[in-house]
C-alpha atoms as a PDB file:
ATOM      1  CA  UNK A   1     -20.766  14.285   3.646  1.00  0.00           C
ATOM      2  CA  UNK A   2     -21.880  11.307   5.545  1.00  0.00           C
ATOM      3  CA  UNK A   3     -22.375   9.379   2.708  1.00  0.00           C
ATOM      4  CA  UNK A   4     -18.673  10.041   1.598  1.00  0.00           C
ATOM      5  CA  UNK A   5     -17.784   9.369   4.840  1.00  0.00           C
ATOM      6  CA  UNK A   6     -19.627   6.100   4.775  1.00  0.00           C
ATOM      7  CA  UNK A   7     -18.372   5.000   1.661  1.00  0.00           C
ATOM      8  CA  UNK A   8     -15.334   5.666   2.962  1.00  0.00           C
ATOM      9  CA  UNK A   9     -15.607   3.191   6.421  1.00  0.00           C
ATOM     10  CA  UNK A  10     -17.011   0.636   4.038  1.00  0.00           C
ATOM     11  CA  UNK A  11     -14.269   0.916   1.057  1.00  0.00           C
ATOM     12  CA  UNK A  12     -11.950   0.341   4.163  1.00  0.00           C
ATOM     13  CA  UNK A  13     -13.300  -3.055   5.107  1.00  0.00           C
ATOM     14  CA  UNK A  14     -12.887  -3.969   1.705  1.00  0.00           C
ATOM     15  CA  UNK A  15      -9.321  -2.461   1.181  1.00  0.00           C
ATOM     16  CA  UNK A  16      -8.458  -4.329   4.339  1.00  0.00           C
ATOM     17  CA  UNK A  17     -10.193  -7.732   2.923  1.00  0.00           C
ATOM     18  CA  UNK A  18      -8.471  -7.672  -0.166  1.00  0.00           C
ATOM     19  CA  UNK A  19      -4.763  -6.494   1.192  1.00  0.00           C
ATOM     20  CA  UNK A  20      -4.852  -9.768   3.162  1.00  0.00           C
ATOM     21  CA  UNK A  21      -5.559 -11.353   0.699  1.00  0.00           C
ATOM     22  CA  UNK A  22      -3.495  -9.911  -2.123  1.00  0.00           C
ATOM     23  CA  UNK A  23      -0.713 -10.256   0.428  1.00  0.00           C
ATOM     24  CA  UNK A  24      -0.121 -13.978   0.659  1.00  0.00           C
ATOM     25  CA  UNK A  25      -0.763 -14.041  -2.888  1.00  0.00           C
ATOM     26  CA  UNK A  26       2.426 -11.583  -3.488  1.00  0.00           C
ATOM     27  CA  UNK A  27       4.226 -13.759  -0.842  1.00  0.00           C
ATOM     28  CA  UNK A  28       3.456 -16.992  -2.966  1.00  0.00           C
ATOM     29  CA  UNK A  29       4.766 -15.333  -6.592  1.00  0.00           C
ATOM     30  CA  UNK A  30       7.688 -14.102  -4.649  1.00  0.00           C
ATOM     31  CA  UNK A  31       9.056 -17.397  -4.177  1.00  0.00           C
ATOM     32  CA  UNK A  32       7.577 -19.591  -7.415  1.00  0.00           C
ATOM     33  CA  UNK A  33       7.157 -16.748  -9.573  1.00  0.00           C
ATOM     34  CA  UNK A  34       4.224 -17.594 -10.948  1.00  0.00           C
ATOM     35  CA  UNK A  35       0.519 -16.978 -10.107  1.00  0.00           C
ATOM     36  CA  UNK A  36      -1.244 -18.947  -8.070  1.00  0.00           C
ATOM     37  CA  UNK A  37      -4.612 -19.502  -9.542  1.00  0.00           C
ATOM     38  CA  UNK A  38      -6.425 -21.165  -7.105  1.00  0.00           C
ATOM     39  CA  UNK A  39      -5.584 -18.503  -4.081  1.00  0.00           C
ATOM     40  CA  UNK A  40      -9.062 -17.625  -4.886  1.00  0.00           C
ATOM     41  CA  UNK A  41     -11.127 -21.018  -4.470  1.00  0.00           C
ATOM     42  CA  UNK A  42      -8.846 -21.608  -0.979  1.00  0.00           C
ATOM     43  CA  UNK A  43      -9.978 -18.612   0.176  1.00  0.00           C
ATOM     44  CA  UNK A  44     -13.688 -19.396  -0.682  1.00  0.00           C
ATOM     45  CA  UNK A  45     -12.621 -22.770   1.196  1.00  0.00           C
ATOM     46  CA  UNK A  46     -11.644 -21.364   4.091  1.00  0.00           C
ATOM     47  CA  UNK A  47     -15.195 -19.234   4.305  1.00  0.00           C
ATOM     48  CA  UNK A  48     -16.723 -22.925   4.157  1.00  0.00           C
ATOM     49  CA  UNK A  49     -14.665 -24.858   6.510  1.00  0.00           C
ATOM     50  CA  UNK A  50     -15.240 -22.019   8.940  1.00  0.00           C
ATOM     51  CA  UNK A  51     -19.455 -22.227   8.218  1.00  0.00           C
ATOM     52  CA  UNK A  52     -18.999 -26.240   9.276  1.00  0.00           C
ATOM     53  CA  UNK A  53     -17.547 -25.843  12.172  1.00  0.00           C
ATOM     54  CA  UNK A  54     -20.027 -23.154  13.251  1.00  0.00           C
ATOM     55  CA  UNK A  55     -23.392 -24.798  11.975  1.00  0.00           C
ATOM     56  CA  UNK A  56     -22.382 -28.515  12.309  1.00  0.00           C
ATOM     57  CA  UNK A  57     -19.871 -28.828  15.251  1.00  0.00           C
ATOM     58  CA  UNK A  58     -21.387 -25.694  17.318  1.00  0.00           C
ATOM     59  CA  UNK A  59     -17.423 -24.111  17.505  1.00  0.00           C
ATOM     60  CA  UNK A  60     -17.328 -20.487  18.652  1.00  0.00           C
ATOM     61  CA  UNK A  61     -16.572 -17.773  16.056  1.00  0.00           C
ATOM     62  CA  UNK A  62     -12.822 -17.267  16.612  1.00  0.00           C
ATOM     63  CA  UNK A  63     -12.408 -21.271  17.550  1.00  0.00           C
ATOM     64  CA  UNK A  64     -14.041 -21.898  14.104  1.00  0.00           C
ATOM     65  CA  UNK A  65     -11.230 -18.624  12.330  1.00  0.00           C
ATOM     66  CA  UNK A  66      -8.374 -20.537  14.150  1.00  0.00           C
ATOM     67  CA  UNK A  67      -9.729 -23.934  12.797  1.00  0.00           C
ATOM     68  CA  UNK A  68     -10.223 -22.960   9.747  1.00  0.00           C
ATOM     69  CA  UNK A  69      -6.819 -20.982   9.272  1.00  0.00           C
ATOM     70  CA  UNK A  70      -4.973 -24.319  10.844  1.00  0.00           C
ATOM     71  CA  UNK A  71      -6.900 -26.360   7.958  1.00  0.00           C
ATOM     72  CA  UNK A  72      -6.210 -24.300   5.143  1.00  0.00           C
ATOM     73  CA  UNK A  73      -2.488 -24.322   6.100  1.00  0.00           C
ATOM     74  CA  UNK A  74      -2.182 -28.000   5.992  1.00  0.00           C
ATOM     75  CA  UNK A  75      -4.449 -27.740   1.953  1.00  0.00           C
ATOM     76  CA  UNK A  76      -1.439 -24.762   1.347  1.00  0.00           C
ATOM     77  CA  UNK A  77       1.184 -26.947   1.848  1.00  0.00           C
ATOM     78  CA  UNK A  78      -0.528 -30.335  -0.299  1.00  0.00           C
ATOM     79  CA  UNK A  79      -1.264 -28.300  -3.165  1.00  0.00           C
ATOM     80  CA  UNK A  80       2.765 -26.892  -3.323  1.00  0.00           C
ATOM     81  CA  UNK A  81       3.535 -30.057  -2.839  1.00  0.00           C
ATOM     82  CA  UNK A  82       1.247 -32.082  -5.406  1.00  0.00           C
ATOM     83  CA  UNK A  83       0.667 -29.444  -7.973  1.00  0.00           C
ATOM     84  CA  UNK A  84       3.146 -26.971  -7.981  1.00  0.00           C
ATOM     85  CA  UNK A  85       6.402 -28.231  -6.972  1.00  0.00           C
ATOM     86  CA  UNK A  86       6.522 -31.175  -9.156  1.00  0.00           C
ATOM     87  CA  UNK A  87       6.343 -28.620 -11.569  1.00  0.00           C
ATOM     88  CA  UNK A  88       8.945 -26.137 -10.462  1.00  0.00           C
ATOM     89  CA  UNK A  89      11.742 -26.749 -13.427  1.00  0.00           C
ATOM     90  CA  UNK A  90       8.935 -26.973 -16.207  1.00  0.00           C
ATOM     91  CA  UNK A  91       7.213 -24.414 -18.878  1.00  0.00           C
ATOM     92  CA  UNK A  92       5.170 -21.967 -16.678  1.00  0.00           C
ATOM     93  CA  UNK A  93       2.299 -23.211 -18.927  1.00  0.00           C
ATOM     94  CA  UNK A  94       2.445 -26.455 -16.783  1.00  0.00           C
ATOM     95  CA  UNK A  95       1.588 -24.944 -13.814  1.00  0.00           C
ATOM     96  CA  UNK A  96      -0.670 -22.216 -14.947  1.00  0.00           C
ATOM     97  CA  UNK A  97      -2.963 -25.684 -16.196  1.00  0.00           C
ATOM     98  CA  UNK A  98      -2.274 -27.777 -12.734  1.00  0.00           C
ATOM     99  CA  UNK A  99      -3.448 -24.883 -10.705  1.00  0.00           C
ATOM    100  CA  UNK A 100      -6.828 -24.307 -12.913  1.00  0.00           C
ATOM    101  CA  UNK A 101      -7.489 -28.082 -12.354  1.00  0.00           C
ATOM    102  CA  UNK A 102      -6.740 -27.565  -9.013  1.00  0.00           C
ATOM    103  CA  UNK A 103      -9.360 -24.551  -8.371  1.00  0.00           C
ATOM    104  CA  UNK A 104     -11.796 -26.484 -10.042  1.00  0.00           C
ATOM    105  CA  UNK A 105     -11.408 -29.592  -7.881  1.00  0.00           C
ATOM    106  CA  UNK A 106     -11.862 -27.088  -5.076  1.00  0.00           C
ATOM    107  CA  UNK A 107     -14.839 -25.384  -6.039  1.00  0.00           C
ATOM    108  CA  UNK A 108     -16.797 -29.189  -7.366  1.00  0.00           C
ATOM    109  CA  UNK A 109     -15.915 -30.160  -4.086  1.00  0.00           C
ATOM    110  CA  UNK A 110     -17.478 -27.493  -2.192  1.00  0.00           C
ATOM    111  CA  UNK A 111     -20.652 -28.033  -4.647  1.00  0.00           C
ATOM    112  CA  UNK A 112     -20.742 -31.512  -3.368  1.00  0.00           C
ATOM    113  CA  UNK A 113     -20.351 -30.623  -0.135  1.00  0.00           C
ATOM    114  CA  UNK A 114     -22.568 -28.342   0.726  1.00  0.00           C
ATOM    115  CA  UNK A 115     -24.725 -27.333  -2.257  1.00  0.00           C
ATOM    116  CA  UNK A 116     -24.491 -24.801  -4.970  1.00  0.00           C
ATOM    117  CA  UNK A 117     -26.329 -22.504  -3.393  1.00  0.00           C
ATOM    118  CA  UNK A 118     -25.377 -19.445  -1.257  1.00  0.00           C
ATOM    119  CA  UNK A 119     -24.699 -19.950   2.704  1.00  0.00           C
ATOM    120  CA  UNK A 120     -24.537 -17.299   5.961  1.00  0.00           C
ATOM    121  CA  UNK A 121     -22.470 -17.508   8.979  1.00  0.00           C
ATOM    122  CA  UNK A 122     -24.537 -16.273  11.590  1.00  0.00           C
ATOM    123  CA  UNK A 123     -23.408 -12.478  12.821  1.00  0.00           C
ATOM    124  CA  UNK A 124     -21.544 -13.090  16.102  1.00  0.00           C
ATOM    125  CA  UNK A 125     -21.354  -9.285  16.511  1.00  0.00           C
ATOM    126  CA  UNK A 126     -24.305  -7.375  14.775  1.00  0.00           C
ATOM    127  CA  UNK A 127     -24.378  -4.982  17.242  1.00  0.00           C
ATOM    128  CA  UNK A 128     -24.134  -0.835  15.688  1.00  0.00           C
ATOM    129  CA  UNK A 129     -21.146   0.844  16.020  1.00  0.00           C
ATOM    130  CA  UNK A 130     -21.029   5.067  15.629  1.00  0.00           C
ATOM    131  CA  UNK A 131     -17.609   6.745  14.646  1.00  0.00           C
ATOM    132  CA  UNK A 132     -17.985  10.189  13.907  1.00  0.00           C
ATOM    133  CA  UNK A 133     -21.985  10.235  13.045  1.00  0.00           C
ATOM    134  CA  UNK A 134     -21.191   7.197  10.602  1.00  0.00           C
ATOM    135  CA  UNK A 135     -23.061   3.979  11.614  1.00  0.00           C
ATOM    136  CA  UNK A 136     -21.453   0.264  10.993  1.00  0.00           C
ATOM    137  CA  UNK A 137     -21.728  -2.925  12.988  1.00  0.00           C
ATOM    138  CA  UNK A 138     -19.041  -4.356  14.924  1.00  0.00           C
ATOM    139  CA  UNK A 139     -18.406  -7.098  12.767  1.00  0.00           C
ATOM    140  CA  UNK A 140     -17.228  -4.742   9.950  1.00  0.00           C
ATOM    141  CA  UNK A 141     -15.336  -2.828  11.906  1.00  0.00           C
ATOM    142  CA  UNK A 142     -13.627  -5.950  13.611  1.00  0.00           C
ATOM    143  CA  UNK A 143     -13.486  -6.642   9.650  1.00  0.00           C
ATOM    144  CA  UNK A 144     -10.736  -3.887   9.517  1.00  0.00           C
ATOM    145  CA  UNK A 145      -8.845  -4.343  12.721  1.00  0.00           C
ATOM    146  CA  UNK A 146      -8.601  -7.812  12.681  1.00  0.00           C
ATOM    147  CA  UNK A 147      -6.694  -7.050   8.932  1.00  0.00           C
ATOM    148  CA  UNK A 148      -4.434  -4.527   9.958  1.00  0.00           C
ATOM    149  CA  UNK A 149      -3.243  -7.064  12.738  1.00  0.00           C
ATOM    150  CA  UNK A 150      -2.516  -9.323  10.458  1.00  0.00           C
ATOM    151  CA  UNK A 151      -0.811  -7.481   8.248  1.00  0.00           C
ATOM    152  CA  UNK A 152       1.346  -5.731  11.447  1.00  0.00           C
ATOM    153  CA  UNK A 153       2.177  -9.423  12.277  1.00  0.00           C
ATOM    154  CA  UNK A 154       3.000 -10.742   9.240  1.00  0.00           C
ATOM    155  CA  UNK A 155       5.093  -7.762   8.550  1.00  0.00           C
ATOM    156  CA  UNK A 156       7.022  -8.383  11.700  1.00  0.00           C
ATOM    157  CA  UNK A 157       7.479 -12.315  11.171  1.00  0.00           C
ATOM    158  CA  UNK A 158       8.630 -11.230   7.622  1.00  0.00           C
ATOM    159  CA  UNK A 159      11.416  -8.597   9.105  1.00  0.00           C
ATOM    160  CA  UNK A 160      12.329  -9.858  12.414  1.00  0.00           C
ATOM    161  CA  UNK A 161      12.358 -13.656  12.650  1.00  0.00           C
ATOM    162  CA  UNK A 162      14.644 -16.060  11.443  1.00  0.00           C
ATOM    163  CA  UNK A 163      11.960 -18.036   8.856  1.00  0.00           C
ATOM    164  CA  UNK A 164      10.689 -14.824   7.538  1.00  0.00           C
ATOM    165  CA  UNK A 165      14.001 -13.705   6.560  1.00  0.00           C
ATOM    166  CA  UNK A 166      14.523 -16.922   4.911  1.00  0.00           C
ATOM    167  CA  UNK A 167      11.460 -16.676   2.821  1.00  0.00           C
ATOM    168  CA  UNK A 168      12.646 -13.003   1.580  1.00  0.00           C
ATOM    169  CA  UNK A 169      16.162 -14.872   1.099  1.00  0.00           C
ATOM    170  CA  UNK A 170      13.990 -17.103  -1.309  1.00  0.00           C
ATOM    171  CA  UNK A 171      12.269 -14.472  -2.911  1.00  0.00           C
ATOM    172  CA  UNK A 172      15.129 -12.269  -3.791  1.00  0.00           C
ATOM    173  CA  UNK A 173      17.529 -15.121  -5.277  1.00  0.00           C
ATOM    174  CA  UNK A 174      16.689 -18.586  -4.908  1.00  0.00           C
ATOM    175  CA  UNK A 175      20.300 -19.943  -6.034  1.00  0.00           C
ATOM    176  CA  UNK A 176      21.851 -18.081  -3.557  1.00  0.00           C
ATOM    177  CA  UNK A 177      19.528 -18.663  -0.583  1.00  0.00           C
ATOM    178  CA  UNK A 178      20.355 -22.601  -1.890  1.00  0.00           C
ATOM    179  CA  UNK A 179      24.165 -21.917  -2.104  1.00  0.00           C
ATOM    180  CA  UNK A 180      23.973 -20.966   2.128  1.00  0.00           C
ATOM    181  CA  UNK A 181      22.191 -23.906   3.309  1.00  0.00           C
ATOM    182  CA  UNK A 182      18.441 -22.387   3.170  1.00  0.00           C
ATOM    183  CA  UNK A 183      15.858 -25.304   2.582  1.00  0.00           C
ATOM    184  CA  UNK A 184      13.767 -24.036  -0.389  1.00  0.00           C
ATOM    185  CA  UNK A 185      11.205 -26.967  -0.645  1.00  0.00           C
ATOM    186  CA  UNK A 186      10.709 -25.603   3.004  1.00  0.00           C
ATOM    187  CA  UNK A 187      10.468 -22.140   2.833  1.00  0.00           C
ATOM    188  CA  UNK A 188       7.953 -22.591  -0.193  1.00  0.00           C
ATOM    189  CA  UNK A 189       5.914 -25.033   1.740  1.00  0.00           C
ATOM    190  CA  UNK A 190       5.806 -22.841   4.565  1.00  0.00           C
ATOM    191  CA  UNK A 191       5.015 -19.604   2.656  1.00  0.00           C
ATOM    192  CA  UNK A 192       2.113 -21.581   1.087  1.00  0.00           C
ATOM    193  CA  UNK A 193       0.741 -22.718   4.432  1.00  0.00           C
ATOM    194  CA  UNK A 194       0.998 -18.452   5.604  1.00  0.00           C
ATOM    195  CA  UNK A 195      -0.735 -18.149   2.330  1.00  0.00           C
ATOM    196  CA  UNK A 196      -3.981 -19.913   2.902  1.00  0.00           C
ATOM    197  CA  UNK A 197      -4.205 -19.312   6.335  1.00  0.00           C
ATOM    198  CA  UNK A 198      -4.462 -15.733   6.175  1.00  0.00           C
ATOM    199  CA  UNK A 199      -6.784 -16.266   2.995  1.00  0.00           C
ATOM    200  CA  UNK A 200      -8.743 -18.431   5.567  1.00  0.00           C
ATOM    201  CA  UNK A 201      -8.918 -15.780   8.229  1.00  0.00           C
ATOM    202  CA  UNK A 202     -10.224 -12.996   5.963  1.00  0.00           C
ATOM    203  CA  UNK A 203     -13.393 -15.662   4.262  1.00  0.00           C
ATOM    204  CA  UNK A 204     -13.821 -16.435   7.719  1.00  0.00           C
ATOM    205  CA  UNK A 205     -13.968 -12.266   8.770  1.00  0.00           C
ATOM    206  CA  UNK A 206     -16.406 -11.592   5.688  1.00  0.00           C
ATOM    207  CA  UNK A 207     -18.368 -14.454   5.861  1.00  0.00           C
ATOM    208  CA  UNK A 208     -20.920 -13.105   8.899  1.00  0.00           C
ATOM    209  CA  UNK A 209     -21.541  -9.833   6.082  1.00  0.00           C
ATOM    210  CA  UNK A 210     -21.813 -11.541   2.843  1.00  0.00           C
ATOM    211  CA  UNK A 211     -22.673 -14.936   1.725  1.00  0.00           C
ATOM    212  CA  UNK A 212     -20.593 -17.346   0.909  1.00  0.00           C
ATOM    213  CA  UNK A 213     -20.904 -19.202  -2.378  1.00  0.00           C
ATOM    214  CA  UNK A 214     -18.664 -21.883  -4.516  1.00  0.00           C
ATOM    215  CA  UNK A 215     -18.088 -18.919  -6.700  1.00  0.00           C
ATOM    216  CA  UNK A 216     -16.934 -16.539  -4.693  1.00  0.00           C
ATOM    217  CA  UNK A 217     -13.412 -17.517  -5.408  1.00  0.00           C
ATOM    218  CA  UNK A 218     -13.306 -16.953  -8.676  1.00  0.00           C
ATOM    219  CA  UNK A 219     -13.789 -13.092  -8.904  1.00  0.00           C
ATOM    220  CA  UNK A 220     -11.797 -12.301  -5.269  1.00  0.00           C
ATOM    221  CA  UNK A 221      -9.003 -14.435  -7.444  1.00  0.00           C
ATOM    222  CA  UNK A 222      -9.376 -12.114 -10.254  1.00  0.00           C
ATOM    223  CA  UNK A 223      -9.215  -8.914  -7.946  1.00  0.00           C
ATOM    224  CA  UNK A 224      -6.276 -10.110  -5.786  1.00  0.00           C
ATOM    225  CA  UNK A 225      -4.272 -10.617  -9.581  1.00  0.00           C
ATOM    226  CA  UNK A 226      -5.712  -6.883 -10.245  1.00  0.00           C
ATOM    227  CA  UNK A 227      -4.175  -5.547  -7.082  1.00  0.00           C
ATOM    228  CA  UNK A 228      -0.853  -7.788  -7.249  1.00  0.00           C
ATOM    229  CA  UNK A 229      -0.212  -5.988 -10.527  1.00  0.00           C
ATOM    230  CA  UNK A 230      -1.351  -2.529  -9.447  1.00  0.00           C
ATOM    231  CA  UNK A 231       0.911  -2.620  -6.601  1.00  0.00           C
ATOM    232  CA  UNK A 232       3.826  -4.031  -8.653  1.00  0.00           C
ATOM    233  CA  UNK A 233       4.652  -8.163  -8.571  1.00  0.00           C
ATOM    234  CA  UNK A 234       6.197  -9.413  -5.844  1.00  0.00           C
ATOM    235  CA  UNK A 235       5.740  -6.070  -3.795  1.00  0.00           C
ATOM    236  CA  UNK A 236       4.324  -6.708  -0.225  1.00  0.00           C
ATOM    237  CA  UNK A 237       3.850  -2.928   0.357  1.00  0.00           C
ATOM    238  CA  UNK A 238       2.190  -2.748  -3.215  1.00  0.00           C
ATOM    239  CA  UNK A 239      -0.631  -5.540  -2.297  1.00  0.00           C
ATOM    240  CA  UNK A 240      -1.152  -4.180   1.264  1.00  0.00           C
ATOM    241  CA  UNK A 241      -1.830  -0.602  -0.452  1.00  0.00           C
ATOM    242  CA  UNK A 242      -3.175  -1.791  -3.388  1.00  0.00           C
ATOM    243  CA  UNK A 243      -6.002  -3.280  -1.315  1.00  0.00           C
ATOM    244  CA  UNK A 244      -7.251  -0.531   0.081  1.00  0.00           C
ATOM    245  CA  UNK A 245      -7.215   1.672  -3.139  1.00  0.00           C
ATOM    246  CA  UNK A 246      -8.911  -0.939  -5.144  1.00  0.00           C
ATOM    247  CA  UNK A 247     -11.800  -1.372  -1.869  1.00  0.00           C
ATOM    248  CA  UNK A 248     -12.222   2.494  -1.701  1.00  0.00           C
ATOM    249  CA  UNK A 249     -12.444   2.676  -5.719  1.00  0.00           C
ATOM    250  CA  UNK A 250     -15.675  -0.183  -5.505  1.00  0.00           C
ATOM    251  CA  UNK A 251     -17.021   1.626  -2.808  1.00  0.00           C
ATOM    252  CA  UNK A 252     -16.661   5.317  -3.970  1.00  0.00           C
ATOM    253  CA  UNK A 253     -18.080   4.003  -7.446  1.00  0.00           C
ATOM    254  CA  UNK A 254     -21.022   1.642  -5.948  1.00  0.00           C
ATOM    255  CA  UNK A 255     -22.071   4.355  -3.793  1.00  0.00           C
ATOM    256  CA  UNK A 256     -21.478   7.592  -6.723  1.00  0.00           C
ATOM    257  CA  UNK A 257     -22.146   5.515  -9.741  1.00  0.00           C
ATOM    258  CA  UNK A 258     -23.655   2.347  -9.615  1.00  0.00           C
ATOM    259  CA  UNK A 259     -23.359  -0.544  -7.543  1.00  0.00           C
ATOM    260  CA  UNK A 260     -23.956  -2.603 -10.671  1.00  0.00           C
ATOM    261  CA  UNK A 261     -20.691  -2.103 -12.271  1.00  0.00           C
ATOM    262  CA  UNK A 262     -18.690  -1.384  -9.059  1.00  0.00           C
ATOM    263  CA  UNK A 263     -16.292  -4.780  -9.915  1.00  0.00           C
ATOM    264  CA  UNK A 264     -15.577  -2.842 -13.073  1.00  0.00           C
ATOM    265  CA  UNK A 265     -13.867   0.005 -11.407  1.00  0.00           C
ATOM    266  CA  UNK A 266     -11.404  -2.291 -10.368  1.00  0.00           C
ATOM    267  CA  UNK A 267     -10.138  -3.659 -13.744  1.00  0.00           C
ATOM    268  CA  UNK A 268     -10.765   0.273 -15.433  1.00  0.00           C
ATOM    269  CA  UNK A 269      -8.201   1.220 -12.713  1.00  0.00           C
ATOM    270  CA  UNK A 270      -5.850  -1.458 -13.574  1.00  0.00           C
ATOM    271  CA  UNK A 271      -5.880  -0.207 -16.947  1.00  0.00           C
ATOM    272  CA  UNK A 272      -5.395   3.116 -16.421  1.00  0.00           C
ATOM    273  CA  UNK A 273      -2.413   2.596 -13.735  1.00  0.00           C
ATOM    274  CA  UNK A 274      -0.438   0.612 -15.977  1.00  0.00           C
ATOM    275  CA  UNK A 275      -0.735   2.900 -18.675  1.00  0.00           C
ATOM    276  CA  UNK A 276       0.389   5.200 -16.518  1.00  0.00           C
ATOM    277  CA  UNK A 277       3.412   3.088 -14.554  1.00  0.00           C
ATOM    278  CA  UNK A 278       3.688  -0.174 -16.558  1.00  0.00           C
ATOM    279  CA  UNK A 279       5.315  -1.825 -13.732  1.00  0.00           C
ATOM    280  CA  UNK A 280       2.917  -1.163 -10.986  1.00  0.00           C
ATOM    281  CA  UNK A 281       2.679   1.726  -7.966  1.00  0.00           C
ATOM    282  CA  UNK A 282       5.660  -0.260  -6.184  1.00  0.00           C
ATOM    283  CA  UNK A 283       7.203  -2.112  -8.643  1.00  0.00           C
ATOM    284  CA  UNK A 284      10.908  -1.565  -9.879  1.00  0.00           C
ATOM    285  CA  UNK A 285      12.077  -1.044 -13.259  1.00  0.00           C
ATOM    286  CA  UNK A 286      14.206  -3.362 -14.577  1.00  0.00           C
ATOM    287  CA  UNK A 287      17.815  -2.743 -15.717  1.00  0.00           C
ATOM    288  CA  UNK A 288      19.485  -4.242 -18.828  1.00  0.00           C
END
């Protein structure tokens, strides 16, 4: 029972990992409606900017997280403007090629930067936590409330301010949000900046647990796509839950199974959930 129990804590942390993520990834296809391939390599980015400012410039943990979120915001917004916007009214092909050149710049550049090997942020909070006879350290418990902030504040800028209506506006019919006066070059720079920032915060929230690498982008890119589709395109409820089921799955199966294959679960469970709802747990069937 304790090791369910662990497995559980830990598939949490993950869940709560990849929902931020997944989520500005859903926000971004909401309002181009296509994938953004290199969400991935900016959120490896954002693991590396933090690591400089902690090894190099001595900033505190959360000074670094800010600094790094602030950073990534201003990369979100050049790379909608340089590689996706000029592309906006072209084949999706286009962009689907721009933004692979684009995570490949990103990851040579991190190569050059800092090496192609593997780097650690030093633990700020290593200390053991107990909940319920189940032992984790603070760090991966601040893993998981530090997420479910997030997500409670993004939800609320989404719902109850003026730009976060706009950027639904967007989503839901860009003509018409045009036709009323709503800035669209502006809303999608902005959603990009939201985008990488929160893809900043979570590298920078992982980063103390496990290493950060120029690779690391690639597969947390190819699970955020998994749980974008699982919880249906463009759904922000469907990424945040999607997130935690696909975290719980790798942990239930690393810790039943095999740890070896535990980044299989997540694509078998893809498979089997569109078989089963072709158009995701939250996404709507189309009429016509």
């Amino acid at each position: 029972m304790d090791l369910f129990l662990q497995q559980i804590l830990n598939g949490i942390m993950l869940g709560s990992t990849y929902a931020v993520v997944a989520l500005g990834l859903t926000l971004v296809f909401g309002i181009l409606h296509i994938p953004n391939f290199a969400h991935g390599h900016l959120y490896m980015l954002g693991g590396y900017v933090t690591f400089f400012f902690i090894t190099l410039l001595g900033f505190g943990f959360w000074t670094a997280m800010i600094s790094s979120m602030i950073i990534l915001a201003l990369i979100g917004i050049l790379v909608e403007r340089v590689v996706y916007r000029p592309l906006r009214d072209q084949p999706h092909i286009n962009s689907f090629i721009s933004a692979i050149g684009a995570l490949m710049f990103l990851e040579t550049f991190v190569v050059v930067a800092w090496g192609p090997q593997g780097q650690r942020i030093p633990n700020p909070y290593p200390n053991p936590v107990e909940i319920g006879g189940i032992i984790l350290t603070q760090q991966r418990l601040l893993v998981i409330i530090a997420a479910i902030v997030l997500i409670v504040l993004l939800q609320l800028f989404l719902k109850k301010t003026t730009p976060g209506t706009t950027i639904e506006a967007v989503a839901q019919n860009r003509e018409g949000a045009m036709l009323v006066g709503i800035n669209v070059n502006r809303v999608s720079s902005m959603t990009f900046a939201i985008s990488t920032a929160t893809a900043a915060a979570a590298a920078s929230l992982v980063a103390p647990i496990f290493m950060i690498s120029p690779s690391m982008g690639a597969l947390l890119g190819m699970k955020a796509f998994v749980i974008v589709i699982l919880g249906g395109l463009g759904s922000v409820p469907g990424a945040i839950f999607g997130g935690y089921i696909l975290g719980l799955i790798e942990a239930l199966g690393g810790g039943y199974i095999s740890a070896d294959y535990k980044d299989v679960f997540a694509f078998g469970a893809l498979i089997l959930i569109l078989a089963i709802r072709p158009t995701g747990l939250f996404g709507r069937e189309e009429v016509g």
